[in-house]
C-alpha atoms as a PDB file:
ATOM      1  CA  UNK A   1      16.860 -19.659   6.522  1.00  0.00           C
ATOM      2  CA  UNK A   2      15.555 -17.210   8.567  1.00  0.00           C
ATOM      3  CA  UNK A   3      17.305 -13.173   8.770  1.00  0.00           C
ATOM      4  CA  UNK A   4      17.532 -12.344  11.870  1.00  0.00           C
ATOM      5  CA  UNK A   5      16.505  -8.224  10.853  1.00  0.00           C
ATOM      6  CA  UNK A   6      13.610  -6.836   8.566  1.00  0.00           C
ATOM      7  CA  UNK A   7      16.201  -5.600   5.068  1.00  0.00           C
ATOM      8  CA  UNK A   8      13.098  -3.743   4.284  1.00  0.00           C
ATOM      9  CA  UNK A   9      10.043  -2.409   5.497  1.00  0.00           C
ATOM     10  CA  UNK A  10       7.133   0.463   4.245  1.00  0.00           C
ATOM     11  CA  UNK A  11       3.983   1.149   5.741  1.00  0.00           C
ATOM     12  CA  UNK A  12       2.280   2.648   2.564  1.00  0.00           C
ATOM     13  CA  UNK A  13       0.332   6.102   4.954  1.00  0.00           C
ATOM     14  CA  UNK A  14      -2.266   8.230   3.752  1.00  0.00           C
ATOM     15  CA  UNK A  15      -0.921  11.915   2.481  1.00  0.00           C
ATOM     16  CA  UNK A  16      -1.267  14.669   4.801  1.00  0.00           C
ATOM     17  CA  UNK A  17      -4.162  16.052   2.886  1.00  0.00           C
ATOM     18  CA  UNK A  18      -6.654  12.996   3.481  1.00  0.00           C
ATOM     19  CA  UNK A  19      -6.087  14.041   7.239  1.00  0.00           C
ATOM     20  CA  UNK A  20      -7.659  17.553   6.481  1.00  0.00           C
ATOM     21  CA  UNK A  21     -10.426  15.896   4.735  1.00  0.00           C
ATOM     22  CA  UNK A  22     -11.417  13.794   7.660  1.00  0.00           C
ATOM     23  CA  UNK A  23     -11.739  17.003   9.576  1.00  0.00           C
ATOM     24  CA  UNK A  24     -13.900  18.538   7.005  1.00  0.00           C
ATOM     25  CA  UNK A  25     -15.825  15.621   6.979  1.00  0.00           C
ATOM     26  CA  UNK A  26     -16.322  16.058  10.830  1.00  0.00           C
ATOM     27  CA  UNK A  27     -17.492  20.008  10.092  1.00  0.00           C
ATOM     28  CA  UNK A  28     -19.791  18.843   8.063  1.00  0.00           C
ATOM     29  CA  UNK A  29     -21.337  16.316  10.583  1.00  0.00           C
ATOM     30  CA  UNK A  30     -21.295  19.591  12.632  1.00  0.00           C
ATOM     31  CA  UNK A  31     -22.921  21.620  10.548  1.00  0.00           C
ATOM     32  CA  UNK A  32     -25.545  19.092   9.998  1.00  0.00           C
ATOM     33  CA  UNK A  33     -26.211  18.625  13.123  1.00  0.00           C
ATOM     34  CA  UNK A  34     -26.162  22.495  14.213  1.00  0.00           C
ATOM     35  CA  UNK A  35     -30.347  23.167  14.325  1.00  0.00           C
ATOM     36  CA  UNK A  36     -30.363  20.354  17.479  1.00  0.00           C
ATOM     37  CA  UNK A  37     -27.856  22.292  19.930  1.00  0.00           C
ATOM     38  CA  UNK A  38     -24.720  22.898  20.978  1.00  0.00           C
ATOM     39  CA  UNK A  39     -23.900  19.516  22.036  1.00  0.00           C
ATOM     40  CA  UNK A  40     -24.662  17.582  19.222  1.00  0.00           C
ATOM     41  CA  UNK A  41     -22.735  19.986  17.116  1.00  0.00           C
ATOM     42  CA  UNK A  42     -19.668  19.126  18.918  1.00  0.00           C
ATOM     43  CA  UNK A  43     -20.924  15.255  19.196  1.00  0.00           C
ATOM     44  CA  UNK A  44     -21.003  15.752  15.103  1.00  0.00           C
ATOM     45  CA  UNK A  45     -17.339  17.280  14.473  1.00  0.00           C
ATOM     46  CA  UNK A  46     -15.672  15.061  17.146  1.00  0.00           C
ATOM     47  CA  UNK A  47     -17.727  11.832  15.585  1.00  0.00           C
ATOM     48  CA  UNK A  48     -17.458  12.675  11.984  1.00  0.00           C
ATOM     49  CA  UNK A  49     -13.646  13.855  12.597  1.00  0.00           C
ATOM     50  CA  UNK A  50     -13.384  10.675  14.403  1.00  0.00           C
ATOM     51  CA  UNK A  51     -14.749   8.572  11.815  1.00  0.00           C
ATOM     52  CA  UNK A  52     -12.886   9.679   9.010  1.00  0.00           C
ATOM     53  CA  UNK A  53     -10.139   9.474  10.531  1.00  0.00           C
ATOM     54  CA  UNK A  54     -10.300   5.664  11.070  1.00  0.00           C
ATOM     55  CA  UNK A  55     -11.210   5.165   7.499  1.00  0.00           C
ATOM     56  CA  UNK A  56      -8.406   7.279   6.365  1.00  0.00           C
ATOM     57  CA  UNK A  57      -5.919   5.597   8.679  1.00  0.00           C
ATOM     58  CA  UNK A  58      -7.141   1.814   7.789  1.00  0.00           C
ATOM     59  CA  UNK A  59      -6.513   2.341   4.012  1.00  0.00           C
ATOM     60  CA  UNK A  60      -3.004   3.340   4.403  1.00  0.00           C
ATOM     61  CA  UNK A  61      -2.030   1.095   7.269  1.00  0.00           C
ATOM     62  CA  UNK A  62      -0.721  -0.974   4.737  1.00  0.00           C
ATOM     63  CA  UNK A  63       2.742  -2.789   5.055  1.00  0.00           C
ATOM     64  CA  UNK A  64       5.251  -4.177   2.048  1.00  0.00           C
ATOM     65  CA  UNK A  65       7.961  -6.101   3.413  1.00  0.00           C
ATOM     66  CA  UNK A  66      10.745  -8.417   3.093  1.00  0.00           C
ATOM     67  CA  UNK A  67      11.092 -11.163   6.263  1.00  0.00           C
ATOM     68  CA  UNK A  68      13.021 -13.728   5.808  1.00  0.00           C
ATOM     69  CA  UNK A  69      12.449 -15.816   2.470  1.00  0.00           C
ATOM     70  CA  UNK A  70       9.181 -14.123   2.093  1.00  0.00           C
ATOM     71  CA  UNK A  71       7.832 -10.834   0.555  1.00  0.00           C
ATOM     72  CA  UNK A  72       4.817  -9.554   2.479  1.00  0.00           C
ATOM     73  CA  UNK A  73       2.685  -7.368   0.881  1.00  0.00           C
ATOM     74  CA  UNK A  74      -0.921  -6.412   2.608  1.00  0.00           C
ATOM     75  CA  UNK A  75      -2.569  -9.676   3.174  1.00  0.00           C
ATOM     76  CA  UNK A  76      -0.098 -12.005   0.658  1.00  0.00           C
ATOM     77  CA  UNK A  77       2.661 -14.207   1.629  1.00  0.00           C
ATOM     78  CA  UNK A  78       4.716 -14.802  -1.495  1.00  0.00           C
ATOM     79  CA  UNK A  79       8.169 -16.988  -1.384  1.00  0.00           C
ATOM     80  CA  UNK A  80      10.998 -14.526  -2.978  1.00  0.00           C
ATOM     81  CA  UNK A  81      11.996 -18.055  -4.473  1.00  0.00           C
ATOM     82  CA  UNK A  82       8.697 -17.740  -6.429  1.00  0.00           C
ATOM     83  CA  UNK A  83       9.389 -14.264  -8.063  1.00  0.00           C
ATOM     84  CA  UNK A  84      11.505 -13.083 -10.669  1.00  0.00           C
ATOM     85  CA  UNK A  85      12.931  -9.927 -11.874  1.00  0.00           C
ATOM     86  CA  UNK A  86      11.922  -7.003 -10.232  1.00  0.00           C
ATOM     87  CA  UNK A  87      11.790  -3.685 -12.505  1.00  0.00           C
ATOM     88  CA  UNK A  88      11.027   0.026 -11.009  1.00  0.00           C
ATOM     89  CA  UNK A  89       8.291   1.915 -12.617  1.00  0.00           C
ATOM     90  CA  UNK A  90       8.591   5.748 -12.922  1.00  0.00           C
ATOM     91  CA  UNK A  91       5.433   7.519 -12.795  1.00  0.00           C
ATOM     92  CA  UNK A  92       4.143   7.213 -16.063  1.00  0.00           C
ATOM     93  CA  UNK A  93       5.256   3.558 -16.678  1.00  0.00           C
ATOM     94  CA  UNK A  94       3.303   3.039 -13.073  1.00  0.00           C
ATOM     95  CA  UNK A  95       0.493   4.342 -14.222  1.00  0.00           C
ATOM     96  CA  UNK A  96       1.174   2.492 -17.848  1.00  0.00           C
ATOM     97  CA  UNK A  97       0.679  -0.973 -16.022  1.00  0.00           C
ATOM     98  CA  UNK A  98      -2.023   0.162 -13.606  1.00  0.00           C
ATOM     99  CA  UNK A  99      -4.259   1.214 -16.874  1.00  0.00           C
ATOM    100  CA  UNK A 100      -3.734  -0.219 -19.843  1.00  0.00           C
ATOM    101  CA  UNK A 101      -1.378  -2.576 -20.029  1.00  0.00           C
ATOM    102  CA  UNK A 102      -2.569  -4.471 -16.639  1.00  0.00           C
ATOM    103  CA  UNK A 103      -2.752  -8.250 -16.752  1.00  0.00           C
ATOM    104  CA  UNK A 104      -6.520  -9.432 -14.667  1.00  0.00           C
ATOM    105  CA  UNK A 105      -4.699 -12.017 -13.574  1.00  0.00           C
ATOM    106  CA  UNK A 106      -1.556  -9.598 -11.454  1.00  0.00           C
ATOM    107  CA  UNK A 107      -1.575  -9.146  -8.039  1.00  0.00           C
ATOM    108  CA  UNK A 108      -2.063  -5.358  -7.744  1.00  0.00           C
ATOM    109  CA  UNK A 109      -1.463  -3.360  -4.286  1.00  0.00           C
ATOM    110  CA  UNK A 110      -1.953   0.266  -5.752  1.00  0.00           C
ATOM    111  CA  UNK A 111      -2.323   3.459  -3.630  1.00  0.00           C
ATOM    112  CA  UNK A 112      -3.129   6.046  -6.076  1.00  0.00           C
ATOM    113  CA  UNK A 113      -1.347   8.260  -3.860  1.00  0.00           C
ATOM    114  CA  UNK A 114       1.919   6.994  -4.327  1.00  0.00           C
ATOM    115  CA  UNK A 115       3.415   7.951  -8.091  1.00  0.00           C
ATOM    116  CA  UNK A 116       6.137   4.883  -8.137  1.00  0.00           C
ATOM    117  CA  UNK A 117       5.988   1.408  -8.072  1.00  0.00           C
ATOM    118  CA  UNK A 118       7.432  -2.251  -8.652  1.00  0.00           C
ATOM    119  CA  UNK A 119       6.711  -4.632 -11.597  1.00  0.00           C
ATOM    120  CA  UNK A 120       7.514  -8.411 -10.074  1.00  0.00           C
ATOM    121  CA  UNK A 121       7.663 -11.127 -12.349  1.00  0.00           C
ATOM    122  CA  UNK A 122       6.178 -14.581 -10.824  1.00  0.00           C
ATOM    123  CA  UNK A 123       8.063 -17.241 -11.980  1.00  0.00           C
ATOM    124  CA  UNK A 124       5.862 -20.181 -10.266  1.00  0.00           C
ATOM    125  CA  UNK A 125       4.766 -22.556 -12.834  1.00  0.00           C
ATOM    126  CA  UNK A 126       1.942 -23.306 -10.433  1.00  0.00           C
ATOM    127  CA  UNK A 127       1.052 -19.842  -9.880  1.00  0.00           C
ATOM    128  CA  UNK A 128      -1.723 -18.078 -12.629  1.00  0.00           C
ATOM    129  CA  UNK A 129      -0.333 -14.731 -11.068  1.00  0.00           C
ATOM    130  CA  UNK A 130       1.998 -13.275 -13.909  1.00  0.00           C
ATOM    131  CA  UNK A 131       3.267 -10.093 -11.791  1.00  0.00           C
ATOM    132  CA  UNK A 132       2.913  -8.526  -8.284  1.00  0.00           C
ATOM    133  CA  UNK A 133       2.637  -4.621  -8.920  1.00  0.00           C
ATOM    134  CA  UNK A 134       3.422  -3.019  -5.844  1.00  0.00           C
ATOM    135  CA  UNK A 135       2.822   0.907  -5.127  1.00  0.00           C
ATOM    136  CA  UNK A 136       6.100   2.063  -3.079  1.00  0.00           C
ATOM    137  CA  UNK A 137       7.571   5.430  -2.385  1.00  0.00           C
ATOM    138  CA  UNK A 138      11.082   3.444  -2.502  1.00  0.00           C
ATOM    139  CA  UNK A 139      11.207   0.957  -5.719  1.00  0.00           C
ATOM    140  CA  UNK A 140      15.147   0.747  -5.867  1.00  0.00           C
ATOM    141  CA  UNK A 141      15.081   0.080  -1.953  1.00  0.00           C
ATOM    142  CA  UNK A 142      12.750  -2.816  -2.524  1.00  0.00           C
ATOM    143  CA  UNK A 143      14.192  -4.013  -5.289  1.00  0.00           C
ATOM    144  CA  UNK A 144      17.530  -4.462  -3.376  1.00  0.00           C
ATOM    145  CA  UNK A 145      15.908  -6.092  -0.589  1.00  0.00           C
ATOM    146  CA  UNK A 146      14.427  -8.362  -2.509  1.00  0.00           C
ATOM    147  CA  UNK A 147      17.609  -9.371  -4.420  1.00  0.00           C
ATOM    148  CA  UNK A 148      19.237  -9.702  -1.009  1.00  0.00           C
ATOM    149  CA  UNK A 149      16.433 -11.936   0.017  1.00  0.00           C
ATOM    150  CA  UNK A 150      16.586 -14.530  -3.321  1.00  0.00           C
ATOM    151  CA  UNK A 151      20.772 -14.272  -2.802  1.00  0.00           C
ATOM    152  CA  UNK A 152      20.195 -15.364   0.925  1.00  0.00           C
ATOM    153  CA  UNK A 153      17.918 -17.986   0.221  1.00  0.00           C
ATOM    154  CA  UNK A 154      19.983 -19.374  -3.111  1.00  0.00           C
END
């Protein structure tokens, strides 16, 4: 069964600050290049600037979201028929399962950058994957969606 509407969707950006980096990184391609001229000085901060930028915006075009039967997170498909309980990690209990008490085997989609996340059980037999952790800026959001997804599937 197929919902017509997205129930959730979160494109997982890069802070504000990474943006001020990239245009450091650019004055610093201009500063390099500042004994060969004027042009190549602004060739260097509109380049570097450039550059960084792209980098920057790549690792936090990241999705997580909930279509359908399916939870989509970065480049995995996973059937919410496949997945368990879903609990929301605090801060430190994030950074608890990111560290220390992280399984080799979990699916992990961590942006340091973002303080919360979600602990998903995987309840395939088939599957080795004991847990999806997913970085989010809205666990209880997610969490709901995917409960509405499993209920609308059931």
């Amino acid at each position: 069964m197929q919902l017509s509407t997205t129930p959730y969707e979160e494109r997982l950006t890069a802070p504000r600050s990474w943006w001020f980096v990239s245009f450091l990184v650019g004055v610093s391609m201009a500063l390099i290049l500042l004994p060969f001229g004027t042009l190549p000085l602004l060739g260097g901060l509109v380049g570097g600037t450039a550059a960084a930028a792209v980098v920057a915006s790549s690792y936090g075009s990241l999705r997580i979201r909930v279509v359908g039967d399916s939870l989509i997170a970065g480049e995995a498909r996973i059937p919410v028929a496949a997945l368990g309980e879903a609990e929301i990690l605090d801060a430190d209990e994030a950074r608890a399962w990111r560290t220390y008490k992280a399984d080799t085997r979990a699916f992990l989609l961590l942006r340091s950058y973002i303080p919360g996340a979600l602990r998903v059980e995987v309840t395939d037999p088939d599957d080795p994957t004991p847990y999806l952790y997913l970085s989010t800026r809205e666990p209880e959001r997610l969490a709901e969606a995917l409960k509405a997804a499993r209920e609308a599937t059931a």
